[in-house]
N, C-alpha and C. Protein backbone atom coordinates (compact mmCIF):
# COMPACT_ATOMS: atom_id res chain seq x y z
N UNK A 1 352.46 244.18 -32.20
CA UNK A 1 351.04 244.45 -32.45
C UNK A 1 350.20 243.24 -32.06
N UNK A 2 350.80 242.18 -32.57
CA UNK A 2 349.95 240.92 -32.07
C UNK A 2 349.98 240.97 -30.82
N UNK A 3 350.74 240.78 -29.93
CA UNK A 3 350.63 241.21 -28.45
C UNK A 3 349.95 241.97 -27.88
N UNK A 4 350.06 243.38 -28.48
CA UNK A 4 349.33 244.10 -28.02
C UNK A 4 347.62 243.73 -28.30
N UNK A 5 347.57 243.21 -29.29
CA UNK A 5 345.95 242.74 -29.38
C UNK A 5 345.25 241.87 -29.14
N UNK A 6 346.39 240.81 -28.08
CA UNK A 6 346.11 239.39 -27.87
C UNK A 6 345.84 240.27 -26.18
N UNK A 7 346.65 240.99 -25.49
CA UNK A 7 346.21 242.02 -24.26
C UNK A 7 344.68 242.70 -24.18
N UNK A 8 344.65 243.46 -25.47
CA UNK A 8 343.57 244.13 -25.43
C UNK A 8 342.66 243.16 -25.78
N UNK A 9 342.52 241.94 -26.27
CA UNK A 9 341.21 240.65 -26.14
C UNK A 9 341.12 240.39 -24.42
N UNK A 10 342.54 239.88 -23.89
CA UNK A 10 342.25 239.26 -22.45
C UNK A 10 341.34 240.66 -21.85
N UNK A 11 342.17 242.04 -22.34
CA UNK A 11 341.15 242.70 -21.32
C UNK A 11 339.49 242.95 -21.55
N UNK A 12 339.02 242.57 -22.49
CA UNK A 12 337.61 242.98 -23.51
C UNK A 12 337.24 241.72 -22.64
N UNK A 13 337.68 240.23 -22.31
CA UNK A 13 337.10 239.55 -22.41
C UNK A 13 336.85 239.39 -20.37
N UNK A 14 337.94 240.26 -19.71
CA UNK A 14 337.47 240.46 -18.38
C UNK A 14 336.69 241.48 -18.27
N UNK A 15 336.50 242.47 -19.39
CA UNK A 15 335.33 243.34 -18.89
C UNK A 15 333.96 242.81 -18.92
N UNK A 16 333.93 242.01 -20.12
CA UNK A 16 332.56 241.27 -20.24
C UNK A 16 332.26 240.68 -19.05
N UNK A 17 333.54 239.53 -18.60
CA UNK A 17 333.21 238.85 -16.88
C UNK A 17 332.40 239.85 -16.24
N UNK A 18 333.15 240.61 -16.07
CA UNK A 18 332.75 242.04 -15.19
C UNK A 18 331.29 242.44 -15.54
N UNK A 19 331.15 242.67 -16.41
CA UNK A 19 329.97 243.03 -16.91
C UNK A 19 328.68 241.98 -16.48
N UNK A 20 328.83 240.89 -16.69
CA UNK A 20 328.04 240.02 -16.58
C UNK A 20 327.91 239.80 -15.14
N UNK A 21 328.50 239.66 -14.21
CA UNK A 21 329.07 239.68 -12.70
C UNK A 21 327.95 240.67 -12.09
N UNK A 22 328.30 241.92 -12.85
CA UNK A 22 327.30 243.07 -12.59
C UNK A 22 325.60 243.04 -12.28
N UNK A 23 325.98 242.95 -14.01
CA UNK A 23 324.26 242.68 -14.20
C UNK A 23 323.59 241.64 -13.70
N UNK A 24 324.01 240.50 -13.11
CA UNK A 24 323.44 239.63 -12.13
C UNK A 24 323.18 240.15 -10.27
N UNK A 25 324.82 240.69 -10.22
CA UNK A 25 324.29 241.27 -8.58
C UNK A 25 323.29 242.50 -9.06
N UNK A 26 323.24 243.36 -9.98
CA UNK A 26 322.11 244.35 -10.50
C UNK A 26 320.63 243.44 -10.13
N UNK A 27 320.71 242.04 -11.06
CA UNK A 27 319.10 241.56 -11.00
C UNK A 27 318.79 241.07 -9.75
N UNK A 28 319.94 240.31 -8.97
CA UNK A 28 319.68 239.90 -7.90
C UNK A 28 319.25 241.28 -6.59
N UNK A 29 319.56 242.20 -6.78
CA UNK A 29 319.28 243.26 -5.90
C UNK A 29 317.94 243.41 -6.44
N UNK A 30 317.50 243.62 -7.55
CA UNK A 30 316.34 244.39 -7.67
C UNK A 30 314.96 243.47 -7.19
N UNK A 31 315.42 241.95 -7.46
CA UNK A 31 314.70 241.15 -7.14
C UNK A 31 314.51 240.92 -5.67
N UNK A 32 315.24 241.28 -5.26
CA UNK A 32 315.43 241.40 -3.27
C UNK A 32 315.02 242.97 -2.80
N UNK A 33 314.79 243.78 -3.79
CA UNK A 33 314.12 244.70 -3.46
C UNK A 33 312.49 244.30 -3.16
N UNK A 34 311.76 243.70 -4.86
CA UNK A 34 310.92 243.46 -5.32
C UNK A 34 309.92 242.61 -4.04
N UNK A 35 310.88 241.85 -3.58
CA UNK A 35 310.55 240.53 -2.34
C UNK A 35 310.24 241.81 -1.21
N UNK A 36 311.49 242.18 -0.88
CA UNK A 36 310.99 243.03 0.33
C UNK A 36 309.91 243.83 0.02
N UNK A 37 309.68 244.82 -0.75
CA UNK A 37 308.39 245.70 -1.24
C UNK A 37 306.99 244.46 -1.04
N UNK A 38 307.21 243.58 -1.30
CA UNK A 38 305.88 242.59 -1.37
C UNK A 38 305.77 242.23 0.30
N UNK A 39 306.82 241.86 0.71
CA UNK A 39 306.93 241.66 1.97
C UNK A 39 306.55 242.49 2.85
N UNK A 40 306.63 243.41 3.00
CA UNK A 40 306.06 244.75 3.39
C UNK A 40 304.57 245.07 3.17
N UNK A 41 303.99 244.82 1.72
CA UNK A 41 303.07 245.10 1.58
C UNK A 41 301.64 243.62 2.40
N UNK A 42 302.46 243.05 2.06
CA UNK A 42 301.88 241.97 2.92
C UNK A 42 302.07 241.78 4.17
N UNK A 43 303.06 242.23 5.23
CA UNK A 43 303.16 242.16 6.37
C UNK A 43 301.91 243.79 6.82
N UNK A 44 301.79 244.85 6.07
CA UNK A 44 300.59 245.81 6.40
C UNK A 44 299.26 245.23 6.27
N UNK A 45 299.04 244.36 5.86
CA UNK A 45 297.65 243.93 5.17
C UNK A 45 297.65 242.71 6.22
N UNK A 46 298.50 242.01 6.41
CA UNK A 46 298.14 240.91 7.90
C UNK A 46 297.53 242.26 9.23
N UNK A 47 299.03 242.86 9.21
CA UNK A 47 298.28 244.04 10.54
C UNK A 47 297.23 245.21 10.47
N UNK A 48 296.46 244.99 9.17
CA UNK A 48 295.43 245.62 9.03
C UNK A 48 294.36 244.83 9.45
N UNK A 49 294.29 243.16 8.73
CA UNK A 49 293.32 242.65 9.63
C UNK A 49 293.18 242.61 10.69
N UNK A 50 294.19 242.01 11.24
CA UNK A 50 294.46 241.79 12.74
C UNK A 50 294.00 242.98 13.36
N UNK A 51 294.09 244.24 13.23
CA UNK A 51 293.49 245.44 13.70
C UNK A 51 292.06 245.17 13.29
N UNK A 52 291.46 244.74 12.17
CA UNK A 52 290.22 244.89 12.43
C UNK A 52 289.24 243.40 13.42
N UNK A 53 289.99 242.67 13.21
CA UNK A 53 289.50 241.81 14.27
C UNK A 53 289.25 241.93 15.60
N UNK A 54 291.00 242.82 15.91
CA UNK A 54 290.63 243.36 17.32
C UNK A 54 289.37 243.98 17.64
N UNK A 55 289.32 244.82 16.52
CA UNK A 55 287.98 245.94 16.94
C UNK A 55 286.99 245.32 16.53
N UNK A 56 286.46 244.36 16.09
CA UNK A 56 285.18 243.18 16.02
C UNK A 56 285.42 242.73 17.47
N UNK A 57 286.52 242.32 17.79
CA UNK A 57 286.25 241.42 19.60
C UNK A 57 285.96 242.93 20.72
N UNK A 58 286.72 243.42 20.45
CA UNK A 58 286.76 245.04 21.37
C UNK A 58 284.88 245.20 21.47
N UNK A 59 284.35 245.08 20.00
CA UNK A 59 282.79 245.72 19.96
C UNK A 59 281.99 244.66 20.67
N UNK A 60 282.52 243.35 20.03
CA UNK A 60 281.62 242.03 20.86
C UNK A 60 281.53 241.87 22.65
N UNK A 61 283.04 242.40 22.87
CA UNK A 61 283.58 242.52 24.32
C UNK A 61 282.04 243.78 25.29
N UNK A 62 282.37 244.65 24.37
CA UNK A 62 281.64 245.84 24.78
C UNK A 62 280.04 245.41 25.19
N UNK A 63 279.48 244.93 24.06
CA UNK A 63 278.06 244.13 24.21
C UNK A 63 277.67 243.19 24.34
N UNK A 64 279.05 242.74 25.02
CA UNK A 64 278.38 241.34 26.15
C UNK A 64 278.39 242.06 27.56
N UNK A 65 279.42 243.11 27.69
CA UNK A 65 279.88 243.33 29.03
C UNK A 65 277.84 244.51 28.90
N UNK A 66 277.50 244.72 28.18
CA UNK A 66 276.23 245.68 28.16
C UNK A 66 275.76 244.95 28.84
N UNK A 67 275.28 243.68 27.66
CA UNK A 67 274.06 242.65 28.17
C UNK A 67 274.34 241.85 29.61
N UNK A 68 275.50 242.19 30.09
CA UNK A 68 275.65 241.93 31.44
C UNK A 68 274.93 242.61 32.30
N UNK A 69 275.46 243.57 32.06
CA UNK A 69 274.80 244.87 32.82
C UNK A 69 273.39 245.37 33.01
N UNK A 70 272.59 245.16 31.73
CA UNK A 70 271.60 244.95 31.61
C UNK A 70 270.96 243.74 32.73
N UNK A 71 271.17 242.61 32.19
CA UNK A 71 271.11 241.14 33.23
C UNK A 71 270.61 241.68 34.75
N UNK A 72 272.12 242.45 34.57
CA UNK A 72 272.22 242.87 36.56
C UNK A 72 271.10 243.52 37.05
N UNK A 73 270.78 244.60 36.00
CA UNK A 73 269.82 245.72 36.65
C UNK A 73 268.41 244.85 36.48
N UNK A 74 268.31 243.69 35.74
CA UNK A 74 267.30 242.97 35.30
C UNK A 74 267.11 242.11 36.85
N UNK A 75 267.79 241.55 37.74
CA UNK A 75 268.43 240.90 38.97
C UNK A 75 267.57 242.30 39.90
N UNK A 76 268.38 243.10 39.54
CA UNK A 76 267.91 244.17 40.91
C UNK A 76 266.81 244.30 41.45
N UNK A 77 266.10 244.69 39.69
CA UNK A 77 265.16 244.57 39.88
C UNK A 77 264.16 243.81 40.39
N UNK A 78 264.25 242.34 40.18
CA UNK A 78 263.76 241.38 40.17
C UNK A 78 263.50 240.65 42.12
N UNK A 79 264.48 241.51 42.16
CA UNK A 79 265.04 241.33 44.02
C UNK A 79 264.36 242.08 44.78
N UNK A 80 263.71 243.38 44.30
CA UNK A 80 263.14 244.50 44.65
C UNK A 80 261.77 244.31 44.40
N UNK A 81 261.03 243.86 43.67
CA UNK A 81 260.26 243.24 43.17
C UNK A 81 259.79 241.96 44.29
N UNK A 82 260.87 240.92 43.91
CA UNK A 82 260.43 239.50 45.09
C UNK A 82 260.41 240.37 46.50
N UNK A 83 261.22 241.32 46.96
CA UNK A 83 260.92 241.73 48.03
C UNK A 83 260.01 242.75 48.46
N UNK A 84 259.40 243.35 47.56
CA UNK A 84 257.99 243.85 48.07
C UNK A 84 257.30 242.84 47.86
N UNK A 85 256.99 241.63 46.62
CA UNK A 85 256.06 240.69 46.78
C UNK A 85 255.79 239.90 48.16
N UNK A 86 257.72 239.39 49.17
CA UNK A 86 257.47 238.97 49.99
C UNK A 86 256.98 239.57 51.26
N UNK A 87 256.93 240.69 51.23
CA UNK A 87 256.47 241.83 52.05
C UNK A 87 255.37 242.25 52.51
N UNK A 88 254.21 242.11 50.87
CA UNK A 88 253.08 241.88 50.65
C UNK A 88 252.12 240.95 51.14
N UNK A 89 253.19 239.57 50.46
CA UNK A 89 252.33 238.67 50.79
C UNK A 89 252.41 237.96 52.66
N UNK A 90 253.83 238.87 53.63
CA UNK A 90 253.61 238.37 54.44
C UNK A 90 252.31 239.16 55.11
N UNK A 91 251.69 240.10 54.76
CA UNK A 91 250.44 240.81 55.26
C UNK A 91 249.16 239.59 54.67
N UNK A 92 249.42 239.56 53.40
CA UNK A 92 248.22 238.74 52.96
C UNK A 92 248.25 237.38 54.04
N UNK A 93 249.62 236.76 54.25
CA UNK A 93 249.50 235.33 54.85
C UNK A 93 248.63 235.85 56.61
N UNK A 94 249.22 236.91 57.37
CA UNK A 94 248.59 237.24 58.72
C UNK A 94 247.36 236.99 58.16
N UNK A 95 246.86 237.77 57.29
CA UNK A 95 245.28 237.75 56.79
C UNK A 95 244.20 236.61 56.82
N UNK A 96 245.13 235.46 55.70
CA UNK A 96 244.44 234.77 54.94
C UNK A 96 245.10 233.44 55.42
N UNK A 97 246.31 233.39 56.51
CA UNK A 97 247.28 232.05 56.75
C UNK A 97 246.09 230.65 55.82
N UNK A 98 245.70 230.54 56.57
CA UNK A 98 245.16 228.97 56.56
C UNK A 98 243.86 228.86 55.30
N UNK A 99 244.17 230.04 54.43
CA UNK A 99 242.78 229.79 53.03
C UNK A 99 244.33 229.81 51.93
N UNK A 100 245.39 230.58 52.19
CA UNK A 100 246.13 230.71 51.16
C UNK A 100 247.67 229.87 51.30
N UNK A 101 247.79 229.13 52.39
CA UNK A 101 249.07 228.91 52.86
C UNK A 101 249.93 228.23 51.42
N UNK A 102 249.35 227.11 50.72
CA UNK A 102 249.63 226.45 49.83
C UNK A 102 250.06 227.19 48.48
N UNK A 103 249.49 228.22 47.99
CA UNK A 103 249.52 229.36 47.25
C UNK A 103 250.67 230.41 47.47
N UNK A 104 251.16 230.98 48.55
CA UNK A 104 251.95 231.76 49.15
C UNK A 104 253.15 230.94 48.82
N UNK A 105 253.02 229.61 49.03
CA UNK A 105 254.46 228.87 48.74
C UNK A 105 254.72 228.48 47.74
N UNK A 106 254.06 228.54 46.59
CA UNK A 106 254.54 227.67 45.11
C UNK A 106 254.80 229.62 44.88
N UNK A 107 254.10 230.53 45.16
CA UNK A 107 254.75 231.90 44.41
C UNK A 107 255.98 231.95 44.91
N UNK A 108 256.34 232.00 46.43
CA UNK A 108 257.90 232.12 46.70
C UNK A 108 258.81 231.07 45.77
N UNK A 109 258.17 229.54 45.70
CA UNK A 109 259.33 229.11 44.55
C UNK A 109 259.16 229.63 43.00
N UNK A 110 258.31 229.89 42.62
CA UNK A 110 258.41 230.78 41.57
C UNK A 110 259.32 231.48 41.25
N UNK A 111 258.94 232.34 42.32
CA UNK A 111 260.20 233.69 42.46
C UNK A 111 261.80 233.55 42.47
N UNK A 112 261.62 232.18 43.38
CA UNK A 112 262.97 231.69 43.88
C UNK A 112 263.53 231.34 42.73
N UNK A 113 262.85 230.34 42.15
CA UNK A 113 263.64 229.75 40.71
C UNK A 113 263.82 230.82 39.62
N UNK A 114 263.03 231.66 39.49
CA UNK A 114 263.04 232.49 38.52
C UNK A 114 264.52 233.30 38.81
N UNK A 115 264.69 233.59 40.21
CA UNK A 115 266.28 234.40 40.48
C UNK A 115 266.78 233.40 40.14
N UNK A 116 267.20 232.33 40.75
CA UNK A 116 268.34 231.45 40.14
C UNK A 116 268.36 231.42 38.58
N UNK A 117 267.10 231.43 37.85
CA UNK A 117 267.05 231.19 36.46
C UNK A 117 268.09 232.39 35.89
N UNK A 118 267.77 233.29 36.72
CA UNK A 118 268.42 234.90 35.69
C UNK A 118 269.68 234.67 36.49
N UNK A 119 269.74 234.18 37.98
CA UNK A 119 271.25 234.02 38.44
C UNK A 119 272.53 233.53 37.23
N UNK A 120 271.61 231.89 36.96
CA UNK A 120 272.50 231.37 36.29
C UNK A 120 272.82 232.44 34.88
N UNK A 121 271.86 232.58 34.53
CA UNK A 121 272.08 233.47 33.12
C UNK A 121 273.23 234.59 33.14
N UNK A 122 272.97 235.63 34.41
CA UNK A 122 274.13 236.29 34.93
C UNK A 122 275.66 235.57 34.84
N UNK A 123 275.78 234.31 35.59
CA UNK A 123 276.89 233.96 35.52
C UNK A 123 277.54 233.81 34.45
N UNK A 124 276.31 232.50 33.46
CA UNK A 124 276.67 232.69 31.75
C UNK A 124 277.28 234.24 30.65
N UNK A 125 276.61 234.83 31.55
CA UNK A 125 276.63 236.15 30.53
C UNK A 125 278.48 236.71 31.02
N UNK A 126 278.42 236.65 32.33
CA UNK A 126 279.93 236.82 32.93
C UNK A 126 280.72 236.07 32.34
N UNK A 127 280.87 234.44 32.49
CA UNK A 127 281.80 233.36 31.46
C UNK A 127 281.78 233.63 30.33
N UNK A 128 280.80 234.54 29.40
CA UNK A 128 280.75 234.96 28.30
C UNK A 128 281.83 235.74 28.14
N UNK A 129 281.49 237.27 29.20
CA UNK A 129 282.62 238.01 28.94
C UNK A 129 283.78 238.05 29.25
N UNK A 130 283.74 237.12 30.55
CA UNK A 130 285.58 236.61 30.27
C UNK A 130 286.07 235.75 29.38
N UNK A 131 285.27 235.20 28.64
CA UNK A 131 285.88 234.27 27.73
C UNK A 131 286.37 235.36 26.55
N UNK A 132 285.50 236.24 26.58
CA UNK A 132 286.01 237.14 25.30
C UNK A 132 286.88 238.06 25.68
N UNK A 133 287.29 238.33 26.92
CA UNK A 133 288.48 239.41 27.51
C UNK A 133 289.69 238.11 26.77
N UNK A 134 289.18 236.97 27.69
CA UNK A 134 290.67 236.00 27.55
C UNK A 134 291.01 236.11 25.88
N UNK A 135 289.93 235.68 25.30
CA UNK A 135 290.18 235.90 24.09
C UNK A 135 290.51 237.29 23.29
N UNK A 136 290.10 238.21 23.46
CA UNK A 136 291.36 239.42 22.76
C UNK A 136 292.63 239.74 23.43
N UNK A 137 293.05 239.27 24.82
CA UNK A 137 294.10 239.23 25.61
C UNK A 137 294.85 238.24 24.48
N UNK A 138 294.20 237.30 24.24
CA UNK A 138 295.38 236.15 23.74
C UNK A 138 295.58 236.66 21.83
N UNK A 139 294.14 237.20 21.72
CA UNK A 139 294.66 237.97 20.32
C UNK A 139 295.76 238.85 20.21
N UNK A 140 295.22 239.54 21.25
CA UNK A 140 296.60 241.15 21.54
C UNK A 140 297.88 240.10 21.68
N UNK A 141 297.77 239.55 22.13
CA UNK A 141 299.03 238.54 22.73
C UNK A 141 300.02 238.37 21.11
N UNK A 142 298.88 237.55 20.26
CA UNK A 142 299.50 236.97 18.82
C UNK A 142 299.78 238.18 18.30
N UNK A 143 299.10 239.28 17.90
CA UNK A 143 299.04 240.08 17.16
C UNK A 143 300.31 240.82 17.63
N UNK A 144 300.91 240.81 18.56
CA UNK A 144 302.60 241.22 19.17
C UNK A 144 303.25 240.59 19.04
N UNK A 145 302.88 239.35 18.89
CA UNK A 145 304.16 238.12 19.03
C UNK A 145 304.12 238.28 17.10
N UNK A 146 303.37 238.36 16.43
CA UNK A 146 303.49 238.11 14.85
C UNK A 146 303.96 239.83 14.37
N UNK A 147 303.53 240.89 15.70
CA UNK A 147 304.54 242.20 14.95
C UNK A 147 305.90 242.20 15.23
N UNK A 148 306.48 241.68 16.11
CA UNK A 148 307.67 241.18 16.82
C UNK A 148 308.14 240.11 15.50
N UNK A 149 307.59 239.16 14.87
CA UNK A 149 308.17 238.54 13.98
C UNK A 149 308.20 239.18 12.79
N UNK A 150 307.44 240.14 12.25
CA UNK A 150 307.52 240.55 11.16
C UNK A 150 308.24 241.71 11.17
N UNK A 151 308.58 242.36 12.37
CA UNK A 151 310.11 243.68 12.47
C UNK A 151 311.11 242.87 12.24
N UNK A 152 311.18 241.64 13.01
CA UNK A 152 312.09 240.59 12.95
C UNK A 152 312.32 240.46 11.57
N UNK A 153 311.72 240.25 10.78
CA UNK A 153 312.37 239.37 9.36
C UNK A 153 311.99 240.75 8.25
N UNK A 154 311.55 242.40 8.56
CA UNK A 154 312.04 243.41 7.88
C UNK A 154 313.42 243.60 7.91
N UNK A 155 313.46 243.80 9.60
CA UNK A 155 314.61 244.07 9.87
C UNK A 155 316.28 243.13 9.34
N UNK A 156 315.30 241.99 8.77
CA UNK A 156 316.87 240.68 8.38
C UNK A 156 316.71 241.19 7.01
N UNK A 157 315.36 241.52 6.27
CA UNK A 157 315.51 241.57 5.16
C UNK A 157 316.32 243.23 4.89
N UNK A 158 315.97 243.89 5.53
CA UNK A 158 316.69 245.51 5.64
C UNK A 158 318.08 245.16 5.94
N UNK A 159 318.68 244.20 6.73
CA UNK A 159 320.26 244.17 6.77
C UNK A 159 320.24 243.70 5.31
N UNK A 160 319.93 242.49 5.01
CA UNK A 160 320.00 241.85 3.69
C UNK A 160 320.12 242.64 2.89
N UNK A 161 319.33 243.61 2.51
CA UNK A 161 319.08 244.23 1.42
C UNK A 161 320.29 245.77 1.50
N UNK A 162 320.60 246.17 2.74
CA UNK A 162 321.39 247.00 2.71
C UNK A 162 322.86 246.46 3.07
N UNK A 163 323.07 244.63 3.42
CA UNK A 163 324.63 244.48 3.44
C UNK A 163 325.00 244.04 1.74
N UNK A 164 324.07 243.81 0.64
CA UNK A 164 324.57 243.38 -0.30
C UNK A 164 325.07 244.44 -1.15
């Protein structure tokens, strides 16, 4: 009998091991659940911003590439315009050569500078919008390279969580 009850202690006292063994890989799983669930919830909420940023640069992209456009037809005009003025005034100069000659030429630089003025602005408005193409190109760029890392480390935490 003593034997037999000195057996049935060793075994009471490996079930407890056991037991305890358990309930640790038990907490340690649930807690590596808990991580991944957060992990997750936080890797949606990075790619939610990041989606809305895109579509802040996408809208900014859109209404610079407008006010370009605008610019241009602002140019066309402006060309169409200097060229009936110079058109005009080459009738007025046959007319008037030698009462207006001095006059005829500060309006052509007028005109002249005024295109270059909207020229340059054009160009600005262009460096504008490629700066903001380059820039959501290089966003789109991160925003793949950081979904690429975050499948990356679901996917370690999904082996993780399904080799334990």
């Amino acid at each position: 009998k003593f034997e037999q009850a000195t057996e049935n202690l060793r075994e009471a006292k490996r079930c407890t091991v056991h037991k305890d063994r358990l309930e640790e890989e038990i907490a340690k799983r649930s807690q590596v659940e808990r991580d991944f669930v957060s992990f997750r919830q936080s890797a949606q909420e990075v790619e939610l911003q990041e989606r809305a940023r895109s579509k802040e640069l996408r809208k900014e992209n859109a209404a610079l590439k407008k006010n370009v456009k605008e610019q241009e037809n602002v140019i066309k005009s402006l060309n169409r315009k200097l060229q009936f003025t110079k058109n005009e005034h080459k009738s007025v100069e046959m007319n008037i050569l030698s009462n207006h000659k001095v006059e005829l030429q500060q309006l052509k630089s007028e005109s002249a500078n005024e295109i270059d003025s909207l020229k340059k602005r054009l160009e600005m408005e262009s460096m504008k919008r490629s700066d903001a193409e380059k820039r959501a190109a290089a966003l789109e760029t991160l925003q793949n390279e950081q979904k690429s890392k975050m499948q990356n480390a679901i996917e370690g935490l999904a082996k993780q969580f399904t080799g334990s």
